[in-house]
N, C-alpha and C. Protein backbone atom coordinates (compact mmCIF):
# COMPACT_ATOMS: atom_id res chain seq x y z
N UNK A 1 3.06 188.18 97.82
CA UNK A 1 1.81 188.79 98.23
C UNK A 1 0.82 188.71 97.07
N UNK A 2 -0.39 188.26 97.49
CA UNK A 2 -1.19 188.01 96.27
C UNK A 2 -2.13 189.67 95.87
N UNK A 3 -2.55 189.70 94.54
CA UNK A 3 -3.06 191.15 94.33
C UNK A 3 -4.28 190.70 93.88
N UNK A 4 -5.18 191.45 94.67
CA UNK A 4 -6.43 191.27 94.14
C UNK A 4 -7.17 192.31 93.67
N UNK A 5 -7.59 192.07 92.30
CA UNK A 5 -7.95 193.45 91.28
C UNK A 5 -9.79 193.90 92.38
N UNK A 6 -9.76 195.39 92.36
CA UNK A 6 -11.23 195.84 92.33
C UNK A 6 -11.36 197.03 91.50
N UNK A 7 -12.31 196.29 90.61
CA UNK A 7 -13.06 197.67 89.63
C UNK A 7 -13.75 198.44 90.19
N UNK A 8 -13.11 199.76 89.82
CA UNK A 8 -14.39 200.91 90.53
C UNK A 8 -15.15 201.76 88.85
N UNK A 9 -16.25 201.90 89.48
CA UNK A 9 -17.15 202.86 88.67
C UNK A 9 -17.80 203.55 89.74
N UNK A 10 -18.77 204.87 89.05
CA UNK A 10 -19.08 205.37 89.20
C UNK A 10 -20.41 205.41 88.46
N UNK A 11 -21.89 204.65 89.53
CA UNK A 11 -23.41 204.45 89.41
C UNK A 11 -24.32 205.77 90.10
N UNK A 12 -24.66 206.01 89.50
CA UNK A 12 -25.53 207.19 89.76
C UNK A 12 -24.93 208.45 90.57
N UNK A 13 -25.28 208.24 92.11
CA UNK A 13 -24.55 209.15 92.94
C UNK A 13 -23.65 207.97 93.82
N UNK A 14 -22.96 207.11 93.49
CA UNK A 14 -22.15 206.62 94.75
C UNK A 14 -20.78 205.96 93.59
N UNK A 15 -19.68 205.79 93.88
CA UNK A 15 -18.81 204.76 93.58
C UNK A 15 -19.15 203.77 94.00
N UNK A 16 -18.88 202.48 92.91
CA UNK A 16 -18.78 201.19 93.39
C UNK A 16 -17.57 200.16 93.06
N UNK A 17 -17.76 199.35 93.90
CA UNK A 17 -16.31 198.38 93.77
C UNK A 17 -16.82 197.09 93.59
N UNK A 18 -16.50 196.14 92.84
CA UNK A 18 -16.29 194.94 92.50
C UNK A 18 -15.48 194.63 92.02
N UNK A 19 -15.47 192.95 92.90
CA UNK A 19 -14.23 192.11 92.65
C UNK A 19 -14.98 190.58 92.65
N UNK A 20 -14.15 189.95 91.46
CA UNK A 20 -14.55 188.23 91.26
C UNK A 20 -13.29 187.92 91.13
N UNK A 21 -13.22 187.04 91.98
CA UNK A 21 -12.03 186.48 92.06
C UNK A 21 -11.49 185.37 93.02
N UNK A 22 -11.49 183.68 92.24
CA UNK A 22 -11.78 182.67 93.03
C UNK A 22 -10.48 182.74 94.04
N UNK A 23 -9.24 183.58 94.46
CA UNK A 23 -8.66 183.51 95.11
C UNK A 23 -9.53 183.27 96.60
N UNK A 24 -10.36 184.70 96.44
CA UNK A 24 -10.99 184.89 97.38
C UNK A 24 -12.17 184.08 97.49
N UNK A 25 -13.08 183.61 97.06
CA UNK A 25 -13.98 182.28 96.84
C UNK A 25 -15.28 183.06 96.50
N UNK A 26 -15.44 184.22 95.72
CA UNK A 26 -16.12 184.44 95.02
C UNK A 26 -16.17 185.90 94.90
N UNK A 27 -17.31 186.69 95.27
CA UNK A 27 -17.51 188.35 94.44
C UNK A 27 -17.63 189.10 95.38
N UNK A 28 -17.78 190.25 95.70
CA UNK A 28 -18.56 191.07 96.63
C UNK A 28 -17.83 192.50 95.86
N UNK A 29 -19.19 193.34 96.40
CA UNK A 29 -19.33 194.21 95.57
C UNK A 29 -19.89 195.62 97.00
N UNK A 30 -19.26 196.56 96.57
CA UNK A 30 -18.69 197.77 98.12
C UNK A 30 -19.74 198.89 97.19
N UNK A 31 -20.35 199.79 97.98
CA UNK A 31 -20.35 201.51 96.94
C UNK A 31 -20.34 202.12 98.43
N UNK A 32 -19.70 203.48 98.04
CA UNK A 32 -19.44 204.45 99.18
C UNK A 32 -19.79 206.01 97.86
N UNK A 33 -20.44 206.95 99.02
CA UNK A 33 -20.26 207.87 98.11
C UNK A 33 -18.84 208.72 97.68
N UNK A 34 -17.93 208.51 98.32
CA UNK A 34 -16.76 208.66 98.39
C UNK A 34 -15.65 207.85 97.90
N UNK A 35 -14.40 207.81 97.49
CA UNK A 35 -13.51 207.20 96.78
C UNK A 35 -12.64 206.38 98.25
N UNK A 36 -12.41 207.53 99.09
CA UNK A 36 -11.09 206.95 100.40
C UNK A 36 -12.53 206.08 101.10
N UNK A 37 -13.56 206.49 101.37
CA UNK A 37 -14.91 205.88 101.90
C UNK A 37 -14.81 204.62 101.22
N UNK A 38 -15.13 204.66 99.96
CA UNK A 38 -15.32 202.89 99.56
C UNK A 38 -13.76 201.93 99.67
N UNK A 39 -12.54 202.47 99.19
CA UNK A 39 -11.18 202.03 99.36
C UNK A 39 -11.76 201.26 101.32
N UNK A 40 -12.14 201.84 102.01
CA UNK A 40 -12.22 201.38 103.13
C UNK A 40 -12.87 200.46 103.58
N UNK A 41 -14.26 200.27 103.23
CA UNK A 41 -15.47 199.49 103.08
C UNK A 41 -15.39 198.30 102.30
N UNK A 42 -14.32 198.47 100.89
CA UNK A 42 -13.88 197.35 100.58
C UNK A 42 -12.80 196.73 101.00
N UNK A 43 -11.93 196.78 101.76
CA UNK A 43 -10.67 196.22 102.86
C UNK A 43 -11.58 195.69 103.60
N UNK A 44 -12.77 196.53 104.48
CA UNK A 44 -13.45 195.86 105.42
C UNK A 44 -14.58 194.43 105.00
N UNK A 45 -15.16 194.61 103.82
CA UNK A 45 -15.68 193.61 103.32
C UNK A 45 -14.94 192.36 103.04
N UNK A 46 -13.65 192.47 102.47
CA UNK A 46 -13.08 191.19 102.06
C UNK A 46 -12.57 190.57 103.03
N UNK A 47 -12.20 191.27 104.35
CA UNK A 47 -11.89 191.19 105.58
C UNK A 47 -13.21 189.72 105.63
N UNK A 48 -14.04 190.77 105.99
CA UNK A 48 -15.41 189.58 105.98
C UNK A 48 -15.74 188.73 106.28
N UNK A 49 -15.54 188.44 104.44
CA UNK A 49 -15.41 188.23 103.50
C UNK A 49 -14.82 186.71 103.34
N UNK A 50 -13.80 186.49 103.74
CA UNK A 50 -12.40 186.01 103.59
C UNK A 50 -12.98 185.33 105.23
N UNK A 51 -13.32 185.47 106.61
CA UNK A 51 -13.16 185.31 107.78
C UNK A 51 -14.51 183.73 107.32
N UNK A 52 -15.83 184.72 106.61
CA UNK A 52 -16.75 183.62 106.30
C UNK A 52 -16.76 182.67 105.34
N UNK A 53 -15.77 182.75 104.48
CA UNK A 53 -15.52 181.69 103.78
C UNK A 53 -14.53 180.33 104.59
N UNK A 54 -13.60 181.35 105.79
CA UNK A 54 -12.79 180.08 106.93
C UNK A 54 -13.91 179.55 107.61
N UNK A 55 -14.36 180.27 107.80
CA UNK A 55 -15.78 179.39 109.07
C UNK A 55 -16.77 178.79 108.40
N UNK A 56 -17.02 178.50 107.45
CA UNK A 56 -17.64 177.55 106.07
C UNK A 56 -16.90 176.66 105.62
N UNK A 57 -15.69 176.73 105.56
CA UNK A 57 -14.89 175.82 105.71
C UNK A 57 -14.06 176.03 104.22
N UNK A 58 -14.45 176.70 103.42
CA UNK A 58 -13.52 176.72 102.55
C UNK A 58 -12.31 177.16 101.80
N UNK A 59 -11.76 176.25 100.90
CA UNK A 59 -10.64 176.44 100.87
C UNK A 59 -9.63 177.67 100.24
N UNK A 60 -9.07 178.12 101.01
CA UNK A 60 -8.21 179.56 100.91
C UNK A 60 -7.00 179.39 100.17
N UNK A 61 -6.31 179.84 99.51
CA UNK A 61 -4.30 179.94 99.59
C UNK A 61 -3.99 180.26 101.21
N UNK A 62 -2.97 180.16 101.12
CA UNK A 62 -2.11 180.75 102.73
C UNK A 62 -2.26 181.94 102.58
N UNK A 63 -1.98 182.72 101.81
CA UNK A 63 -1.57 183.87 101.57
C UNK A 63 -3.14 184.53 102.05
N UNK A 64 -3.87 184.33 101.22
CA UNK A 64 -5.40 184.67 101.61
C UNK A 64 -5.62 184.40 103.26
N UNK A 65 -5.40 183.61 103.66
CA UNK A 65 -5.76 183.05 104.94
C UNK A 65 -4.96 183.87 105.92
N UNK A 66 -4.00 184.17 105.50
CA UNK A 66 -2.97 184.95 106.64
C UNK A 66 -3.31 186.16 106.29
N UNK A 67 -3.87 187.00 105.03
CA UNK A 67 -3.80 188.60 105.29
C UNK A 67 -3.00 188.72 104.22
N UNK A 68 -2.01 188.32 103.82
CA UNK A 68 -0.99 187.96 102.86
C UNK A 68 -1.40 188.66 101.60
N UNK A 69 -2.30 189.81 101.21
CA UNK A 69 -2.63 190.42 100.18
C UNK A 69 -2.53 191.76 99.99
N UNK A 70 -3.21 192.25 99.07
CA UNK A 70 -3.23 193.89 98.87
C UNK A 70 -4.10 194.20 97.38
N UNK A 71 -5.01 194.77 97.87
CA UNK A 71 -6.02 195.43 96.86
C UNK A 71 -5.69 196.44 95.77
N UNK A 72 -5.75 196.20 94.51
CA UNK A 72 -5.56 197.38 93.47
C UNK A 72 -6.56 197.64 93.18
N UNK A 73 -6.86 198.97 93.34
CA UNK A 73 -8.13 199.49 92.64
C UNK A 73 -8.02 200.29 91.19
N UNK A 74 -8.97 199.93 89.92
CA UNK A 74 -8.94 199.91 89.14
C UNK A 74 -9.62 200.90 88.33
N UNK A 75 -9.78 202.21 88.96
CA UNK A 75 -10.95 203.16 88.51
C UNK A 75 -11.21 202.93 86.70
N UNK A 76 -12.67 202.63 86.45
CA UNK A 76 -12.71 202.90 84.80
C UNK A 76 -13.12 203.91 84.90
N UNK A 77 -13.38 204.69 83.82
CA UNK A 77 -13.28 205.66 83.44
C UNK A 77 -14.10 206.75 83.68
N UNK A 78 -15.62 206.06 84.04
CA UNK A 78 -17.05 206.83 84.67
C UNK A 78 -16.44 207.08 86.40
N UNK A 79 -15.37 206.32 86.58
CA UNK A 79 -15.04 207.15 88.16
C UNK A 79 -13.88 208.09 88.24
N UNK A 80 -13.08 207.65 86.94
CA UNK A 80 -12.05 208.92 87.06
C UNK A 80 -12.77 210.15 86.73
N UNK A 81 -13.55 210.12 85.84
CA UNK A 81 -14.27 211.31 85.00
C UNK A 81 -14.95 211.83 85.97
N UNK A 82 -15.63 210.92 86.81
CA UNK A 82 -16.74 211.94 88.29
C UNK A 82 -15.34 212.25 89.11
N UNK A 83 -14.35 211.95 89.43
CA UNK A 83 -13.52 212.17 90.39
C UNK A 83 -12.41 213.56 90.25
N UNK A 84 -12.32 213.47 88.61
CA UNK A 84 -11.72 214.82 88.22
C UNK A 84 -12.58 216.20 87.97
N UNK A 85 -13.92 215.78 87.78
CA UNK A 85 -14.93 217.15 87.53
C UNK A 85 -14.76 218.36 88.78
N UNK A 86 -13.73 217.89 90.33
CA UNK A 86 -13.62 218.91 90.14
C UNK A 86 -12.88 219.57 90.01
N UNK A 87 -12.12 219.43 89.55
CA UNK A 87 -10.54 220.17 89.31
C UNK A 87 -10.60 220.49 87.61
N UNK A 88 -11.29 220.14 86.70
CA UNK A 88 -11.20 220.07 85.28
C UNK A 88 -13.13 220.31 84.90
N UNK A 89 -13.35 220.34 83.87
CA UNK A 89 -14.81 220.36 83.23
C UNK A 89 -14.64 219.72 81.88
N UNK A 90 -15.69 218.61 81.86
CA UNK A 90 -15.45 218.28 80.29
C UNK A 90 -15.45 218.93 79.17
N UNK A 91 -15.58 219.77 79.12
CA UNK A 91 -15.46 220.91 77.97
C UNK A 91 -14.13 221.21 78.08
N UNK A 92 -13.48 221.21 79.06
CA UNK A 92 -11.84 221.14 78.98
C UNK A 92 -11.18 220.38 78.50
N UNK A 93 -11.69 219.19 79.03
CA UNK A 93 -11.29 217.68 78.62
C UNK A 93 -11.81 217.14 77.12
N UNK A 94 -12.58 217.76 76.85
CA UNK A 94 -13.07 217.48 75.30
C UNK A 94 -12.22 218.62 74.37
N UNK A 95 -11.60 219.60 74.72
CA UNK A 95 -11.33 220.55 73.87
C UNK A 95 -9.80 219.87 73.76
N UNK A 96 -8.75 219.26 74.78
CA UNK A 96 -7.31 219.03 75.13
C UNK A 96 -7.16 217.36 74.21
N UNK A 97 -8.67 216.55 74.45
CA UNK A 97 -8.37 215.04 74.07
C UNK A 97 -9.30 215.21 72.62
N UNK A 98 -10.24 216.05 72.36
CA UNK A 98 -10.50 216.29 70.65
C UNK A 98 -11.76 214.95 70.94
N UNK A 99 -11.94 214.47 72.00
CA UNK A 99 -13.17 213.49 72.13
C UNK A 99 -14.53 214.74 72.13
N UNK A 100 -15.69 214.31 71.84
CA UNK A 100 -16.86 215.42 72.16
C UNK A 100 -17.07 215.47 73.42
N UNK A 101 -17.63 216.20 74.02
CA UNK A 101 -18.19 216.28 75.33
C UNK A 101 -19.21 215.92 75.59
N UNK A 102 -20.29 215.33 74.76
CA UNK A 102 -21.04 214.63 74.72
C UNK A 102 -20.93 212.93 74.85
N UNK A 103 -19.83 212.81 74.41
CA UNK A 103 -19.12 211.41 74.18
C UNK A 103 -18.71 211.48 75.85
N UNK A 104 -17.83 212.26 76.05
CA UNK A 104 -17.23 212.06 77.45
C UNK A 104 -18.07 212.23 78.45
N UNK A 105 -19.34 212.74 78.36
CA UNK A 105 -20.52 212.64 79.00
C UNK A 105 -21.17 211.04 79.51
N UNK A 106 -21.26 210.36 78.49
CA UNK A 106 -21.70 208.74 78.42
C UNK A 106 -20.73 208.10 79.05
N UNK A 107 -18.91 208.54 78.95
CA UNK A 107 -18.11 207.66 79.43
C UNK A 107 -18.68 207.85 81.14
N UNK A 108 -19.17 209.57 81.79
CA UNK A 108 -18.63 209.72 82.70
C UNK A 108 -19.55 209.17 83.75
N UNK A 109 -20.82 209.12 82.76
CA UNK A 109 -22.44 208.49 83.36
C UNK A 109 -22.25 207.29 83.18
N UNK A 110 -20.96 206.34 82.49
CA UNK A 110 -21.23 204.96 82.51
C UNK A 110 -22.57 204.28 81.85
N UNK A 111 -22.78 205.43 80.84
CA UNK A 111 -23.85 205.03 79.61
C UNK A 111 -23.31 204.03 78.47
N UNK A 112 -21.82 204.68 78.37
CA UNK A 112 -20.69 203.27 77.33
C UNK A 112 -19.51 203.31 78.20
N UNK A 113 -18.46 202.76 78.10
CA UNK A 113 -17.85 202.43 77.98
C UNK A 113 -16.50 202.53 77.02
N UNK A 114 -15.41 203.53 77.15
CA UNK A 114 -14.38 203.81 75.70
C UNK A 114 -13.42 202.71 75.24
N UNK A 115 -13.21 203.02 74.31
CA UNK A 115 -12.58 201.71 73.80
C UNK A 115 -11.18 201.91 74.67
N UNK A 116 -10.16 201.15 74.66
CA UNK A 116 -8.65 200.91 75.03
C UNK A 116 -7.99 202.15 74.86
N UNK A 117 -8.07 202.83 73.34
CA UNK A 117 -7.61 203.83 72.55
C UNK A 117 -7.91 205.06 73.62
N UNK A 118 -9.45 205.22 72.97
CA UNK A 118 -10.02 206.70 73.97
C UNK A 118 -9.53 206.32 75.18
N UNK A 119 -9.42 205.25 76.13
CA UNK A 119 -9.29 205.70 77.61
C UNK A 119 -8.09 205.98 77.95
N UNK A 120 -6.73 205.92 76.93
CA UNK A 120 -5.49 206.55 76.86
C UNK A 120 -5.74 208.12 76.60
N UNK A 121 -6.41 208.06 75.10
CA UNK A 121 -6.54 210.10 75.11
C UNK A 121 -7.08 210.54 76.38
N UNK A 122 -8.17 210.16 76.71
CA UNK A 122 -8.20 210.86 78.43
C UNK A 122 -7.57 210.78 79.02
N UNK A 123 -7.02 209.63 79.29
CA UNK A 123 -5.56 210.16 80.51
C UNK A 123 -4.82 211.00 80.16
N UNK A 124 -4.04 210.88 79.08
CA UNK A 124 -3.29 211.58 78.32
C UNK A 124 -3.77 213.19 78.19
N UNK A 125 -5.01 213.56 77.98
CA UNK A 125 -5.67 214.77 78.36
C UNK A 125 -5.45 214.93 79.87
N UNK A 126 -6.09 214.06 80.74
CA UNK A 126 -5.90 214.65 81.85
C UNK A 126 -4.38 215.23 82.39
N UNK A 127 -3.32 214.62 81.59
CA UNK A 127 -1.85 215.05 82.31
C UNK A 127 -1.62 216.54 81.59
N UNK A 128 -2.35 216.39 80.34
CA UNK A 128 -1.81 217.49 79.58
C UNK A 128 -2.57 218.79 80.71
N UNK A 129 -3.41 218.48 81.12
CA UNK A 129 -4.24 219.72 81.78
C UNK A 129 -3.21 219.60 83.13
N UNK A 130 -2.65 219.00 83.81
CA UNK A 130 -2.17 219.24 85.20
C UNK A 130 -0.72 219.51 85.04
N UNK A 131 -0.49 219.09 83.64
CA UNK A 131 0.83 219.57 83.50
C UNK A 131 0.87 221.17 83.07
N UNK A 132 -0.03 221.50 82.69
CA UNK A 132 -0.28 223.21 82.51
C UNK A 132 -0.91 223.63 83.80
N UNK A 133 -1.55 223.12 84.24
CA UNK A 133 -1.79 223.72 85.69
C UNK A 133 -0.26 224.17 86.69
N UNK A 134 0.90 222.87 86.50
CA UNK A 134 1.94 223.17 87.44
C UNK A 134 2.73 224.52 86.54
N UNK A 135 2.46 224.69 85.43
CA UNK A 135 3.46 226.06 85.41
C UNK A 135 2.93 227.33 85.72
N UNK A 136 1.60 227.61 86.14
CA UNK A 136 1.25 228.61 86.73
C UNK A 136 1.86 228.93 87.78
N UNK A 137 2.20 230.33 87.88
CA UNK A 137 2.66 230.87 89.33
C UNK A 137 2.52 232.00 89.65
């Protein structure tokens, strides 16, 4: 089964998805204001997608041509960060990962971009916070 990567971020008020990838015979690019909303919109696009590149005539794998795939979505970090605000606050997340909250501000607006490093301490923050969340009772 072939895997085809889609990056998600998070642009202003909507998630977005893009994917390049000559499996598929070129790009297309989904936003939903919602996460399960765009996951959907992008299945339905490559659907498409994939139907107008057969009726153009060009050339597919089998695998592509039959359905033969499955989408990974790739949240960076400006969509995990909008997607956890609400269960967490960056001032949480800046106090647990020792990043500023100002810093994690730019990651979450997709003003920069964190290096390899930082986008481990955030995850790594984020478990530390849900792993203290499960011993409450």
């Amino acid at each position: 089964m072939k895997r085809i990567k889609v990056l998600v971020d998070w642009c202003g008020k909507n998630y977005s998805a893009y994917i390049y990838d000559k499996q598929i015979g070129g790009a297309i690019l989904t936003t939903n204001k919602t996460f399960v909303g765009l996951q959907k919109d992008t299945l339905e696009n490559v659907r498409f997608h994939i139907e107008g590149c057969l009726k153009d005539g060009d050339q597919l794998s089998e695998d592509i041509r039959n359905g033969n795939y499955t989408l990974v979505f790739e949240k960076r970090i400006s969509a995990l960060l909008h997607e956890v605000q609400q269960y967490t606050t960056l001032s949480a997340l800046s106090r647990v990962t020792g990043i500023r909250q100002s810093q994690l501000s730019h990651y979450a607006n997709a003003v920069s971009q964190p290096r390899p490093t930082q986008r481990i301490r955030i995850i790594e923050g984020l478990h530390k916070i849900g792993e203290y969340c499960m011993t409450i009772v």
